[in-house]
Protein backbone atom coordinates (compact mmCIF):
# COMPACT_ATOMS: atom_id res chain seq x y z
CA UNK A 1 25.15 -6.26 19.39
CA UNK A 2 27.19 -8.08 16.75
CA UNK A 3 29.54 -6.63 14.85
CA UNK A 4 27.68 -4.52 11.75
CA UNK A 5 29.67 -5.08 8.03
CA UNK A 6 31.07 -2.12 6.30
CA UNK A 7 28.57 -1.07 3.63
CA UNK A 8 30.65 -0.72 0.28
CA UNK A 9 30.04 -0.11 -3.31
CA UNK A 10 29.36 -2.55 -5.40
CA UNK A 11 28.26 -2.82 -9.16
CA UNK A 12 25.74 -5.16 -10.33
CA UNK A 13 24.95 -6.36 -13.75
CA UNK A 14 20.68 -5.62 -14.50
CA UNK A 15 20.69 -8.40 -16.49
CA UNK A 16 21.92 -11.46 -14.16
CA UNK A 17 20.30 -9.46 -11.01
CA UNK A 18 17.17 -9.51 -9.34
CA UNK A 19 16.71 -7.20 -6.50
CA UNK A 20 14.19 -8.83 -3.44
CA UNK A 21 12.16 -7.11 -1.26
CA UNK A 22 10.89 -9.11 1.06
CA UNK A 23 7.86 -8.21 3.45
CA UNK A 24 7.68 -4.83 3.28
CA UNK A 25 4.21 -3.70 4.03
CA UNK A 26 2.27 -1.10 4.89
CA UNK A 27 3.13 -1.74 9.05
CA UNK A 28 6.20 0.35 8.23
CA UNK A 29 4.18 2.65 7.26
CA UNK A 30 4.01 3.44 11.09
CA UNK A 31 7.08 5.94 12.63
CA UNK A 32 6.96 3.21 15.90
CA UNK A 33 7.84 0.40 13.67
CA UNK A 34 11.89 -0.13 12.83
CA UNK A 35 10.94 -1.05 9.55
CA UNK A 36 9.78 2.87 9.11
CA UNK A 37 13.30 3.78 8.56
CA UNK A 38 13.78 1.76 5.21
CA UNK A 39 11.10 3.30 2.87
CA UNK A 40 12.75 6.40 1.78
CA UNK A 41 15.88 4.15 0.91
CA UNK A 42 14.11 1.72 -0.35
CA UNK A 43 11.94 3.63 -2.64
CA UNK A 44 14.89 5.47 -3.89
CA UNK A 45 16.53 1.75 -4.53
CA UNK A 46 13.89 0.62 -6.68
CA UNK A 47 13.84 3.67 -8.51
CA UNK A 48 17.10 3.08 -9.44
CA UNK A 49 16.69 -1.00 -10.03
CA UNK A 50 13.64 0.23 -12.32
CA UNK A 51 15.63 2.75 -14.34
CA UNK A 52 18.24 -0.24 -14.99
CA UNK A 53 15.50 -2.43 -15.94
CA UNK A 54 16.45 -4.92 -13.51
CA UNK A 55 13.59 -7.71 -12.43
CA UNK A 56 12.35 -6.83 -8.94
CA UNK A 57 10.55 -9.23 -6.85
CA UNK A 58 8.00 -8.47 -3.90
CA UNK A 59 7.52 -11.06 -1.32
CA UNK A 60 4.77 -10.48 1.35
CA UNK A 61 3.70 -12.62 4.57
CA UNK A 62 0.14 -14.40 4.11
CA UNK A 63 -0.21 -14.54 7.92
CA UNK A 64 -3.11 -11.81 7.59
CA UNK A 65 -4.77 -13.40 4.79
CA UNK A 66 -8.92 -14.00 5.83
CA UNK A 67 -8.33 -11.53 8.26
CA UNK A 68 -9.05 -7.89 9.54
CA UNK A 69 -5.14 -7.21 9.64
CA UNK A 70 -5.16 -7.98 5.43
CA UNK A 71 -4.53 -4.00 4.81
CA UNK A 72 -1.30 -4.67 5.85
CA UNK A 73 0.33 -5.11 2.42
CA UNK A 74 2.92 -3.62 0.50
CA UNK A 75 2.21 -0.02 -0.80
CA UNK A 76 2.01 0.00 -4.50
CA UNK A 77 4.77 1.03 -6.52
CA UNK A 78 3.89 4.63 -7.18
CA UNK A 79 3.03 5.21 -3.69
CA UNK A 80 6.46 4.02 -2.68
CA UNK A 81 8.23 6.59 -5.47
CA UNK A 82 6.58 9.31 -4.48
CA UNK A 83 7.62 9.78 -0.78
């Protein structure tokens, strides 16, 4: 496994920051999936990048687009806070 960086603090100006959140989607919705483990944090992140009125932008994958799979998309926002 390669060497994992020390998370530190760091401060970020709202203004001249955008916070991405890319492909998060309702597949981590599932306890199996690894990605299950990032939406507590990650609600609790954008709560905070919404209280500093920073711009947030969602990316999602279109490889389920015409398909059955297309429920898997990113909860929406109040969903998300709410955990």
């Amino acid at each position: 496994m390669p060497h994992k960086p020390v998370p530190q603090e760091v401060t970020v100006d709202p203004k001249t920051t955008a916070l991405l959140v890319l492909d998060l989607n309702s597949r981590c919705e599932n306890p199996e999936e690894p990605c299950y483990k990032l939406i507590d944090p990650v609600a609790k992140f954008l709560d905070r990048a919404r209280k500093a009125n920073m711009f947030i932008v969602y990316t999602a994958a279109d490889r389920y687009k015409g398909t059955r799979r297309r429920e898997c998309r990113m909860r929406s926002n109040n969903e998300m806070t709410n955990r």
